[in-house]
Each structure stands twice: as structure tokens, then as C-alpha cells.
N, C-alpha and C. Protein backbone atom coordinates (compact mmCIF):
# COMPACT_ATOMS: atom_id res chain seq x y z
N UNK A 1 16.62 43.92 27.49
CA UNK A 1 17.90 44.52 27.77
C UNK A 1 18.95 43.41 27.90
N UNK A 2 20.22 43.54 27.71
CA UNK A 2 21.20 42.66 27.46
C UNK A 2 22.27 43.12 28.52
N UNK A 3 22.60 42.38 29.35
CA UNK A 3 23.84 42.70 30.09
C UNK A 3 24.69 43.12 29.52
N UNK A 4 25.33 44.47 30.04
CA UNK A 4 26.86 44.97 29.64
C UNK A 4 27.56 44.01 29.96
N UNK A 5 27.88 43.28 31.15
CA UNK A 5 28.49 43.00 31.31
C UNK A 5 29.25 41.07 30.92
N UNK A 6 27.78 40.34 30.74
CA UNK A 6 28.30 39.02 29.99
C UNK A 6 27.28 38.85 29.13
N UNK A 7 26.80 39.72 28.58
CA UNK A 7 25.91 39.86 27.59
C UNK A 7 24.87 38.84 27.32
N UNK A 8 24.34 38.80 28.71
CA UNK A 8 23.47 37.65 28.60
C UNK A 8 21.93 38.43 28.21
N UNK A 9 20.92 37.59 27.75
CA UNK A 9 19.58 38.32 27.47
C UNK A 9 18.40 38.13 28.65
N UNK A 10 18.69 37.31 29.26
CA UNK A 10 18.09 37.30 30.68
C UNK A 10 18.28 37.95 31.58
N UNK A 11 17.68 39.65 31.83
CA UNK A 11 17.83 40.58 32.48
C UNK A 11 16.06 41.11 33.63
N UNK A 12 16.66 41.06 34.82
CA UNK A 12 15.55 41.05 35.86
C UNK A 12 15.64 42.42 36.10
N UNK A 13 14.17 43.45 35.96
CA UNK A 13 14.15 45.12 36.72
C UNK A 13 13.96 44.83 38.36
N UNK A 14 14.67 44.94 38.70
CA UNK A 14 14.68 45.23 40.47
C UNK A 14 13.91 46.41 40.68
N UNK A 15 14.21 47.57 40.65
CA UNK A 15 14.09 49.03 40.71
C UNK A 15 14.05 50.11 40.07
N UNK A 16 13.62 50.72 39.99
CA UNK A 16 13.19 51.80 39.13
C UNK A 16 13.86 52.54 38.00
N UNK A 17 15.51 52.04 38.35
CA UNK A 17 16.20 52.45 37.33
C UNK A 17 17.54 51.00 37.62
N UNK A 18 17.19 50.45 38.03
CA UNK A 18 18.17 49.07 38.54
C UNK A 18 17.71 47.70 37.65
N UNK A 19 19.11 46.95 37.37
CA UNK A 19 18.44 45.59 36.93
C UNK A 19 19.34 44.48 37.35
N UNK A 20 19.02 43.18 37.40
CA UNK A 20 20.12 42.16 37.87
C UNK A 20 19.54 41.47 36.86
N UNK A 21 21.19 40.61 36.64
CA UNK A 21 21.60 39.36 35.72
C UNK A 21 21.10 38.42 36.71
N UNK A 22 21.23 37.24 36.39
CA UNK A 22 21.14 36.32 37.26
C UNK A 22 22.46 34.73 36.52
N UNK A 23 22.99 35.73 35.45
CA UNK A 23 24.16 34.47 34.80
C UNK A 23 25.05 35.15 35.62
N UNK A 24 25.66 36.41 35.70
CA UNK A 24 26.73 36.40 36.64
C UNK A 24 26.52 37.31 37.99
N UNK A 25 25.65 37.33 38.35
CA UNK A 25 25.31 37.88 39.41
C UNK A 25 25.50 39.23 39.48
N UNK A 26 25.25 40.48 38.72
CA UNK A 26 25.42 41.68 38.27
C UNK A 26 24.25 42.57 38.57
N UNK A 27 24.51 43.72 39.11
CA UNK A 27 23.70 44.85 39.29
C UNK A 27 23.79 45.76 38.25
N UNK A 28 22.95 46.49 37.25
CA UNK A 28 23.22 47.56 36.60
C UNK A 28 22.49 48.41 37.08
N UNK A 29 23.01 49.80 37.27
CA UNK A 29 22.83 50.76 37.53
C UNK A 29 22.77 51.41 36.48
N UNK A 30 21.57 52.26 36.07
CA UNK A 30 21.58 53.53 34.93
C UNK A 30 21.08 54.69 35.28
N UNK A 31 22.00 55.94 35.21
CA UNK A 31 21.89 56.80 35.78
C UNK A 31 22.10 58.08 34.26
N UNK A 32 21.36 59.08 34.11
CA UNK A 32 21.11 59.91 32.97
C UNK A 32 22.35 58.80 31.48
N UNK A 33 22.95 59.27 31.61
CA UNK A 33 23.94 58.31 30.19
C UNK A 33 24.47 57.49 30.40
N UNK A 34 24.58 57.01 31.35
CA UNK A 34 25.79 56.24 32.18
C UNK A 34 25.36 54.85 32.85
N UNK A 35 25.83 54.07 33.25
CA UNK A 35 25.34 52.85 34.20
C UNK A 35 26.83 52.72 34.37
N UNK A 36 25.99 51.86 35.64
CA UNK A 36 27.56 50.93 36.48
C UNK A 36 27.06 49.77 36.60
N UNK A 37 28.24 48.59 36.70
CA UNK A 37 27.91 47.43 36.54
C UNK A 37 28.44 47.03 38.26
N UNK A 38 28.22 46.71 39.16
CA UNK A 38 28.30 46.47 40.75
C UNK A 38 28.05 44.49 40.62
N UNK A 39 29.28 44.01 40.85
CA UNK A 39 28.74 43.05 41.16
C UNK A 39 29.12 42.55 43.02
N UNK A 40 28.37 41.12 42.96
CA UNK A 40 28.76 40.82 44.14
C UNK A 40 29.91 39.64 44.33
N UNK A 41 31.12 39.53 45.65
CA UNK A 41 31.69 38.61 45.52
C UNK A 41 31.22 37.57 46.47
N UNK A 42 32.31 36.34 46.63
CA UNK A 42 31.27 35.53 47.49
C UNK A 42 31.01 35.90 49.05
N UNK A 43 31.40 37.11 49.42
CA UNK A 43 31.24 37.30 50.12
C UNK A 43 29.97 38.48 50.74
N UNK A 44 29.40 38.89 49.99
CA UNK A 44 28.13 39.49 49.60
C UNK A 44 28.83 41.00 49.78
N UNK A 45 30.80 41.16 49.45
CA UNK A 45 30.52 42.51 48.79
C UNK A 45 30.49 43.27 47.75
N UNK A 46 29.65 44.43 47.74
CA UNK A 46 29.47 44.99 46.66
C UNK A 46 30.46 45.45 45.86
N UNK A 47 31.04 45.50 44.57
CA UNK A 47 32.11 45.96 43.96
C UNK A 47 31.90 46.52 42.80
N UNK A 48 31.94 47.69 42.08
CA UNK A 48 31.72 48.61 40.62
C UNK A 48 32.80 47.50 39.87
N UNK A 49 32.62 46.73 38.44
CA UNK A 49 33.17 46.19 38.00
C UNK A 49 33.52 46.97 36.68
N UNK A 50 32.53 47.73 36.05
CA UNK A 50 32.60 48.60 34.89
C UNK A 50 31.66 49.84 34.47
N UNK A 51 31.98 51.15 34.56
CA UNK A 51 30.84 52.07 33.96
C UNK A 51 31.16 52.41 33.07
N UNK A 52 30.43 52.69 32.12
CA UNK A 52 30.55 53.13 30.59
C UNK A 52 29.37 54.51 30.25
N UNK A 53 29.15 54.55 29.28
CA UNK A 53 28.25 55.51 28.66
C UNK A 53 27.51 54.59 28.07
N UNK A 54 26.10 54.89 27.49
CA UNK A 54 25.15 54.02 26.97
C UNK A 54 25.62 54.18 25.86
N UNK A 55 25.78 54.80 24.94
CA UNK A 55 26.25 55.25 23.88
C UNK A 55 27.75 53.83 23.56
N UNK A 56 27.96 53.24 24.41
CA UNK A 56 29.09 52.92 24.06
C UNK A 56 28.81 51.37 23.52
């Protein structure tokens, strides 16, 4: 899987439907068509940076 978000190819499954980058520190979320991209700032909070459709 390839990050939506800096399209890196080094992608870690956390959870059952969850994955983290580890180039920009990114959570994806995929949920039926959809994911959200959540990253963290330096302050460890959480923030939705982009959701899209898979399709996209």
C-alpha cells in the first residue's frame, strides 16, 4: 500500500483496518470507500489532514 498522503511505499498495518507511514508520520484510516489521513503534530495532536474516496 502506498501512502495517500506522501506517497511513500513504506506502509506499517497497526490495526485492523488502520495503517501508519513512518516518512511523515500519518495515520490512514479506511473505512467502507473512504479513508482519512490523521496526522500527528509536534505536539502529539491528532489532526484529519485529508479524506478522499478510494476510487480517487
Amino acid at each position: 500500500m502506498k501512502c495517500p498522503y506522501c506517497s511513500n511505499k513504506d506502509m506499517g498495518k497497526i490495526g485492523r483496518k488502520k495503517y501508519f507511514c513512518s516518512n511523515c508520520f500519518s495515520e490512514i484510516v479506511v473505512s467502507s470507500n473512504k479513508f482519512k489521513v490523521i496526522s500527528l503534530n509536534e505536539k502529539g495532536i491528532a489532526k484529519v489532514v485529508k479524506t478522499c474516496s478510494i476510487s480517487d
